[in-house]
Protein backbone atom coordinates (compact mmCIF):
# COMPACT_ATOMS: atom_id res chain seq x y z
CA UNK A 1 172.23 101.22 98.93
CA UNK A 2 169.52 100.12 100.53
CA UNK A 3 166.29 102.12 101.74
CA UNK A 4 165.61 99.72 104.83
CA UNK A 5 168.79 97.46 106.22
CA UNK A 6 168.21 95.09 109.35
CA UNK A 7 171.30 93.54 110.46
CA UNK A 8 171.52 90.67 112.62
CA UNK A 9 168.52 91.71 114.56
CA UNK A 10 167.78 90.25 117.94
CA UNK A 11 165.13 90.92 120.66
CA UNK A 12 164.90 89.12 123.97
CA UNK A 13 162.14 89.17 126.38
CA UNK A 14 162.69 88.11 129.88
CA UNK A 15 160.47 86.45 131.56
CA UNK A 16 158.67 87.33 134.72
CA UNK A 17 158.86 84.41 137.39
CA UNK A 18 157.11 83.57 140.91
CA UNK A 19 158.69 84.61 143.79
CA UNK A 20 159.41 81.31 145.19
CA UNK A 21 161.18 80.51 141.54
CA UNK A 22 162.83 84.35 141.71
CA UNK A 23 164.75 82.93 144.96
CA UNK A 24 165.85 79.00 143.94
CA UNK A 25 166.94 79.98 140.81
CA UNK A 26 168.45 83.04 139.79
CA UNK A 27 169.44 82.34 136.03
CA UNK A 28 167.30 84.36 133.76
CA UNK A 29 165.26 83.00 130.99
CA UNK A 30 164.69 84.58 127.73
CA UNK A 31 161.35 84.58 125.19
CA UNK A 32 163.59 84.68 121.84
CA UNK A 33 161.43 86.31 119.71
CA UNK A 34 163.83 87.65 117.00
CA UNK A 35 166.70 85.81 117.12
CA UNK A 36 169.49 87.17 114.45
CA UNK A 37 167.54 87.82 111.14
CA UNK A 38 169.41 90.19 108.64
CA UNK A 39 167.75 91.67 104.84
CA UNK A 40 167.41 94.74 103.25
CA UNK A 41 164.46 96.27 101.32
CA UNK A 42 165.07 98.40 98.10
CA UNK A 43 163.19 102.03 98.11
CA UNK A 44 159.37 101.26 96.81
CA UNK A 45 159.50 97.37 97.41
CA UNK A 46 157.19 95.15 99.23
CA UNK A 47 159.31 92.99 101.40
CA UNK A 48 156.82 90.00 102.66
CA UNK A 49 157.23 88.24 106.57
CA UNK A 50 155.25 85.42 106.31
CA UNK A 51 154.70 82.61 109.43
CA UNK A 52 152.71 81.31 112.07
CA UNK A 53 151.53 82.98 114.74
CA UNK A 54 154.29 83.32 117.50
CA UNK A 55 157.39 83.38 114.84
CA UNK A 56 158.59 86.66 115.58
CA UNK A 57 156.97 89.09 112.60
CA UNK A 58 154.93 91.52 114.27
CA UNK A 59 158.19 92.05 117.09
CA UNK A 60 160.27 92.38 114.08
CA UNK A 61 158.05 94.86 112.37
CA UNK A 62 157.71 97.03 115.74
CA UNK A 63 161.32 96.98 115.71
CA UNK A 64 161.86 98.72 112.96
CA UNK A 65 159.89 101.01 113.56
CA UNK A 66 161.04 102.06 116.95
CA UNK A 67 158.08 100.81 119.57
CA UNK A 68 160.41 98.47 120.62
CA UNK A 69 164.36 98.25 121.41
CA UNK A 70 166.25 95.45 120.19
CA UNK A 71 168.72 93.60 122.47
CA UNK A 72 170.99 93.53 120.09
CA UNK A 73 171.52 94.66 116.04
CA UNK A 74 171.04 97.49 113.99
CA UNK A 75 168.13 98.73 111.84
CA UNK A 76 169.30 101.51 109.30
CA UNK A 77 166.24 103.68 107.53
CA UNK A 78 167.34 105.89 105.02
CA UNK A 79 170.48 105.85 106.04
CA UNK A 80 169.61 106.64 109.71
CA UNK A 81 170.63 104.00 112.26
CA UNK A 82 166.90 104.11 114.53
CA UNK A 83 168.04 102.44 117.38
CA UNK A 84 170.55 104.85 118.44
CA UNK A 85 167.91 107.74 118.33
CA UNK A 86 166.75 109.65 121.50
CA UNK A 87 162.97 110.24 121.78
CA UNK A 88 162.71 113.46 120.39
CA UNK A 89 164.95 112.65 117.53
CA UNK A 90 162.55 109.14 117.17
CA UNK A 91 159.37 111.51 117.69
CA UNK A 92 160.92 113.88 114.58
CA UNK A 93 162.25 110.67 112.56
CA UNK A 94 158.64 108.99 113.25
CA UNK A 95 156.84 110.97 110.36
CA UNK A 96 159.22 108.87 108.07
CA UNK A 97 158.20 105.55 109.16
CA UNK A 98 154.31 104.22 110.55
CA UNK A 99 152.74 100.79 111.05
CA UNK A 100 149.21 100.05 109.85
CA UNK A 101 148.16 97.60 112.99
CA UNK A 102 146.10 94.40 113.13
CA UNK A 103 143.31 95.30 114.94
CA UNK A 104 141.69 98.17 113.55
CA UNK A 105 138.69 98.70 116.48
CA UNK A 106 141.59 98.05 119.24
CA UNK A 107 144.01 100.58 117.49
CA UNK A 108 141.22 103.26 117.82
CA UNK A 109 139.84 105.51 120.31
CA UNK A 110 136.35 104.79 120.73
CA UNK A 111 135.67 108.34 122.52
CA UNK A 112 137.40 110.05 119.11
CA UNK A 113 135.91 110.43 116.02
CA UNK A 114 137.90 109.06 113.10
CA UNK A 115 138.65 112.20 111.52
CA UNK A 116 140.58 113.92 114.44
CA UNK A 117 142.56 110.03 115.26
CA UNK A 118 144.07 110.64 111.57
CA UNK A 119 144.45 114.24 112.16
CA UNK A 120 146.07 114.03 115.32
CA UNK A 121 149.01 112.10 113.61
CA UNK A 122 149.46 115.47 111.69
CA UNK A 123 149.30 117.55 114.56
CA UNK A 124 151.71 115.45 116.58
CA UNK A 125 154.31 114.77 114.25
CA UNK A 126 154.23 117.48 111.62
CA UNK A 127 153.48 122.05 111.64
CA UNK A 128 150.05 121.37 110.15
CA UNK A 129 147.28 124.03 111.92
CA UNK A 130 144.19 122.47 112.23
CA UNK A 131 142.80 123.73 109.09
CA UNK A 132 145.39 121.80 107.10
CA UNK A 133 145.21 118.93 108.90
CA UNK A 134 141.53 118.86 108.38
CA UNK A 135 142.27 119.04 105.11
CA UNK A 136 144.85 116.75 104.48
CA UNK A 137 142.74 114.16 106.34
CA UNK A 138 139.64 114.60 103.97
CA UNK A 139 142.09 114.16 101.19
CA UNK A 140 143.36 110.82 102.68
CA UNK A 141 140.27 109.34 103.15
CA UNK A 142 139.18 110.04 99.33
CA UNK A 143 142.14 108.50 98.32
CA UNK A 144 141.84 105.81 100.77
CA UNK A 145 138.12 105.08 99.38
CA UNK A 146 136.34 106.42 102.63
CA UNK A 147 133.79 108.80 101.02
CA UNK A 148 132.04 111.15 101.61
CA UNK A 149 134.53 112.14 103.38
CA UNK A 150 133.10 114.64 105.85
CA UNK A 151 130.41 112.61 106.51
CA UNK A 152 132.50 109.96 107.82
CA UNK A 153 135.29 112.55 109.21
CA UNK A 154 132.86 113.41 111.88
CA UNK A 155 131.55 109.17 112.61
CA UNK A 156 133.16 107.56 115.63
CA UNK A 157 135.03 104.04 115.51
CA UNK A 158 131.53 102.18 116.43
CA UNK A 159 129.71 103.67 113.85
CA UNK A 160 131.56 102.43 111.09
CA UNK A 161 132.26 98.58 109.83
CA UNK A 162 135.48 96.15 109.68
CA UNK A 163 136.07 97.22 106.43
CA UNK A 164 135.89 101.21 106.55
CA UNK A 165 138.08 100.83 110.12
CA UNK A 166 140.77 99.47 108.32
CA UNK A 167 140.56 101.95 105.90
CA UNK A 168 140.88 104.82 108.60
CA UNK A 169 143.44 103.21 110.07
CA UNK A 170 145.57 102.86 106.70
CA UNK A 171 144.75 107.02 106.21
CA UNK A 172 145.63 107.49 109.75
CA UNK A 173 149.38 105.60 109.10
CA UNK A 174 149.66 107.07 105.50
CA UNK A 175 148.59 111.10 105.86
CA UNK A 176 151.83 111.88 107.23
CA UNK A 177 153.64 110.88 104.06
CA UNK A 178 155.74 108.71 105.00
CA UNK A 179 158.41 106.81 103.27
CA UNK A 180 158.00 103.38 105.28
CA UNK A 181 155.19 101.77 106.07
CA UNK A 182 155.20 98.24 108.71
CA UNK A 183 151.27 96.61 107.59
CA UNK A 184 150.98 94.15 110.05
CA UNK A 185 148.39 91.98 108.93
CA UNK A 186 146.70 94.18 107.49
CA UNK A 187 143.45 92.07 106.23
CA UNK A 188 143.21 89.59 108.64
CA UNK A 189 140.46 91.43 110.76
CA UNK A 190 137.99 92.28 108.31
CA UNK A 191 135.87 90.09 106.15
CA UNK A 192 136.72 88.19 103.39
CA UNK A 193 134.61 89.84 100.86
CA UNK A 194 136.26 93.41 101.50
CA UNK A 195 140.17 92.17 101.75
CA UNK A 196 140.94 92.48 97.93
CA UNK A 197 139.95 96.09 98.30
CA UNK A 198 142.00 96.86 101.44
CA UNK A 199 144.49 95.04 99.60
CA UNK A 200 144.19 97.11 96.05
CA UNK A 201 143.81 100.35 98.20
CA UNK A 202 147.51 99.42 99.98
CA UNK A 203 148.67 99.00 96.13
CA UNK A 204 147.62 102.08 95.31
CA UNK A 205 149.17 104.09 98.06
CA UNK A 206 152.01 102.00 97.31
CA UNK A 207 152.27 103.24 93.54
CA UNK A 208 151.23 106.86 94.58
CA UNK A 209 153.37 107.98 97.31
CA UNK A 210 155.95 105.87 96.40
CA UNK A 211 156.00 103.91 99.56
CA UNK A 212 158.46 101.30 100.73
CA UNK A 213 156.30 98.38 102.64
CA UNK A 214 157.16 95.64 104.83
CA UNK A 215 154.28 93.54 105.08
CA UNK A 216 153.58 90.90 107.60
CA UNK A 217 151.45 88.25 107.25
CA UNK A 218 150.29 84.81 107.95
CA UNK A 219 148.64 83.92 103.95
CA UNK A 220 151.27 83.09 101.59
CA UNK A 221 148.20 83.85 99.35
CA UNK A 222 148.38 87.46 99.75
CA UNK A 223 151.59 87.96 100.13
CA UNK A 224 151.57 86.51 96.67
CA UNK A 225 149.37 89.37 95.64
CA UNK A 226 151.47 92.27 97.07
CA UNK A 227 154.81 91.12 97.64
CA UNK A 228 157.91 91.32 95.51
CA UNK A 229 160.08 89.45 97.98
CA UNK A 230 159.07 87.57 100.96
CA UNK A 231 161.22 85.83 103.82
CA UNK A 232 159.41 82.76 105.30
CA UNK A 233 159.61 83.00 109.64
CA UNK A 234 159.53 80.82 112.07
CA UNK A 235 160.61 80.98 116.14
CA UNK A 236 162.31 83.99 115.22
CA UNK A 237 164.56 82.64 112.05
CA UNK A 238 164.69 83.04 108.72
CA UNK A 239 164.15 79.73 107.16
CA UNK A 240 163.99 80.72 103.26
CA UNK A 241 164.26 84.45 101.22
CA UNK A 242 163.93 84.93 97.71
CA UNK A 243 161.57 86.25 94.93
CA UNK A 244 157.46 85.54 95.13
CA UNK A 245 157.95 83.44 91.90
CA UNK A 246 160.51 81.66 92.83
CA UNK A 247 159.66 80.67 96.25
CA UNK A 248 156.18 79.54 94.88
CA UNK A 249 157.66 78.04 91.83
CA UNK A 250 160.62 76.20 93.92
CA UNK A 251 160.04 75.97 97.54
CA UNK A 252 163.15 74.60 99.10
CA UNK A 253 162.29 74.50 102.93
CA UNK A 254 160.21 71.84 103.95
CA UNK A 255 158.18 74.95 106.33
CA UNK A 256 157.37 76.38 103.14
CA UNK A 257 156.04 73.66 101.19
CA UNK A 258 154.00 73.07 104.04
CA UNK A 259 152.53 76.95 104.07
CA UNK A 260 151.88 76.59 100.21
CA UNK A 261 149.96 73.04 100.82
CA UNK A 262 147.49 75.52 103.28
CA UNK A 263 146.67 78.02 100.56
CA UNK A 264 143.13 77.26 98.65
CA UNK A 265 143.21 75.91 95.11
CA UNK A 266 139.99 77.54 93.26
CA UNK A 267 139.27 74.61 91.82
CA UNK A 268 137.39 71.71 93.16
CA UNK A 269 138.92 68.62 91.23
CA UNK A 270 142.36 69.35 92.50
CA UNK A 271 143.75 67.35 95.09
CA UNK A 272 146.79 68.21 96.98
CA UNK A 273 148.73 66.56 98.75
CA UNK A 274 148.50 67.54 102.64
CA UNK A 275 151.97 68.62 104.40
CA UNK A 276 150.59 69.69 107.28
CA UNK A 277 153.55 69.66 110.29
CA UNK A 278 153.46 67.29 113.18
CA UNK A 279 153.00 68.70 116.54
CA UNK A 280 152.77 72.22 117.59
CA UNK A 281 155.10 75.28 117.37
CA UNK A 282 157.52 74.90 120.13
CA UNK A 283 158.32 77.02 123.27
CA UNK A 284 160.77 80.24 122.12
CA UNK A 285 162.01 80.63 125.55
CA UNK A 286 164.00 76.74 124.66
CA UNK A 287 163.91 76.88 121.02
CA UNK A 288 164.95 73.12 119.52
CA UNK A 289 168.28 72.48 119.52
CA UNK A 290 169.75 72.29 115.75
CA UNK A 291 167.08 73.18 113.00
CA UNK A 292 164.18 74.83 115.01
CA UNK A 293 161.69 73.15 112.62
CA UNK A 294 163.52 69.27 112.93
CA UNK A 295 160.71 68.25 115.41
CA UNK A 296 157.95 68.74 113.18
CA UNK A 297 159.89 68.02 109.93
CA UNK A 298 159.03 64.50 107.83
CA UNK A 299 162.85 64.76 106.46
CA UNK A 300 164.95 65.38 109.62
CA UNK A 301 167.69 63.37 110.11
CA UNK A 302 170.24 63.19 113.65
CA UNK A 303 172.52 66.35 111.71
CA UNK A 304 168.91 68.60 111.93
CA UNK A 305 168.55 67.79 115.41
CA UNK A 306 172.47 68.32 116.03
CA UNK A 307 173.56 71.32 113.68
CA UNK A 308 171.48 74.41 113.14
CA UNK A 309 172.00 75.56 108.81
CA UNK A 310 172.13 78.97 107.61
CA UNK A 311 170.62 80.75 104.88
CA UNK A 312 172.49 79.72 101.89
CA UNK A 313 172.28 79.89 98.27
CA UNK A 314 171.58 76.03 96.71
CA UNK A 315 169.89 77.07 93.27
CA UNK A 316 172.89 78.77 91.52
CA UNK A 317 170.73 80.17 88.82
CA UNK A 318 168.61 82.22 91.91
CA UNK A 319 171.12 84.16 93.34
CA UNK A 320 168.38 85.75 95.75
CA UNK A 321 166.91 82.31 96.44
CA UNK A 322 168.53 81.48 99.94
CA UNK A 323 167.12 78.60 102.06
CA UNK A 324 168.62 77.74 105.88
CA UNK A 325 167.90 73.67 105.46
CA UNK A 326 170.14 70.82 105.21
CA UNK A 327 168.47 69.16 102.83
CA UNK A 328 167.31 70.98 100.62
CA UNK A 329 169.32 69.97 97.39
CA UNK A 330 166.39 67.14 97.16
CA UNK A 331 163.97 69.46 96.25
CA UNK A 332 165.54 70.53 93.18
């Protein structure tokens, strides 16, 4: 059975109008941010989101957490359906389950030094006195790489760079021990030259606590790195799911090929060819009719503008390779 099981998830944000439009028109309209994705995630794997900005990770990510209520769907946890819990059974249940959030200096109190941020998450969700918690903090942040730890226990959020914020941050989400772990793009605030070690830190918590991650992110690059699966996004779909290999090795949906042509080749002869999409993501409130991507797609024909596919299987040796494109049969 699964450790983490999303089912036809859906969330739906209305949208706030003028008061002249309130009073013509009383139809509601909808931002579509999730709209019906369904996987699962084994105990200890690194399930990948990858997309643009605006396809609908980070709202599924907060959804499974519980910071956000989804209009319709369920998301199961170890076996617990989160959803249907009330907020003190979510406020017990949240010591299971934490997200790791993009913006380390925004996710931070500037007025609190870093040690008691992480140590509040002990006192809040867990019996620890303050003496333990202090403890358990200073143990997090040596295995985090934040040393010496009392030193920077006691430094507040300004006083420390990109890099060690993140870090504080990842102790703050991971001192609780908890089974589940949302990283929303985790990396993509700090500086190049220190994401490989935010990124070898969050395999190393992985491997040690035996953490199950779902990791959200933009860079099929890294998601290469860390991932074991990944699901490719976009205006709240699924468009392709499958193993890291064979999603790099065969990419089947013309989104993906065009996410792969983006990542940097470390070599300077090689030429690739550019795939970049026409046009701009569209409007989620009035998502395209048909294939969501058929308006920026080279390959669309009148069925991609007409009929919407669904994840299917088209590589019968990839049983886990599943791809929601009409055409996808000529990428074999």
């Amino acid at each position: 059975m699964p450790f983490l099981e999303v089912v036809d998830l859906k969330k739906y944000f209305p949208v706030q109008k003028g008061m002249v439009e309130q009073l013509l028109s009383r139809k509601l309209t909808y931002v579509k941010a999730v709209d019906g994705v369904t996987f699962s995630v084994d105990k200890g794997d690194i399930f990948g989101l990858v997309g643009e900005s605006g396809s609908g990770k980070t709202t599924t990510g907060r959804l499974t957490v519980g910071l956000l209520k989804p209009t319709s769907g369920r998301v199961i946890i170890g076996g617990v359906d989160v959803p249907s819990l009330n907020k003190e059974e979510l406020r017990r249940f949240r010591r299971r389950m934490q997200i790791i959030f993009q913006d380390p200096t925004a996710s931070l109190n500037p007025k609190m030094k870093v040690g008691d941020a992480v140590a509040d998450a002990l006192r809040l969700l867990t019996d620890a006195d303050a003496e333990t918690a202090k403890k358990r903090v200073l143990e997090m942040f040596e295995y985090v790489g934040l040393t010496p730890a009392g030193e920077i226990y006691s430094r507040y959020p300004r006083n420390l760079s990109g890099g060690q914020k993140q870090r504080v941050v990842i102790a703050r989400a991971l001192v609780t021990r908890p089974e589940y772990v949302v990283a929303d793009e985790p990396v993509a605030m700090v500086d190049v030259s220190v994401r490989a070690q935010i990124l070898d830190v969050m395999k190393e918590m992985h491997e040690r606590l035996g953490l199950t991650y779902l990791f959200i992110t933009h860079d099929l690059a890294v998601a290469k790195y860390l991932c074991s699966r990944i699901a490719i996004m976009y205006l709240g779909r699924f468009f392709e799911t499958g193993n890291v290999e064979d999603i790099f090795g065969l990419p089947l949906h013309p989104y993906t090929q065009a996410l792969l042509a983006a990542v940097p080749v470390p070599d300077p002869t090689v030429r690739r060819e550019k795939k970049i999409p026409r046009g701009e993501i569209p409007n989620a409130i009035n998502p395209p009719s048909g294939c969501r991507f058929h308006p920026r797609c080279p390959y669309a024909t009148e069925i991609c503008s007409r009929e919407e596919p669904q994840l299917r299987q088209v590589d019968t040796s990839k049983a886990s390779h599943l791809v929601a494109c009409h055409w996808a049969e000529k990428f074999l």
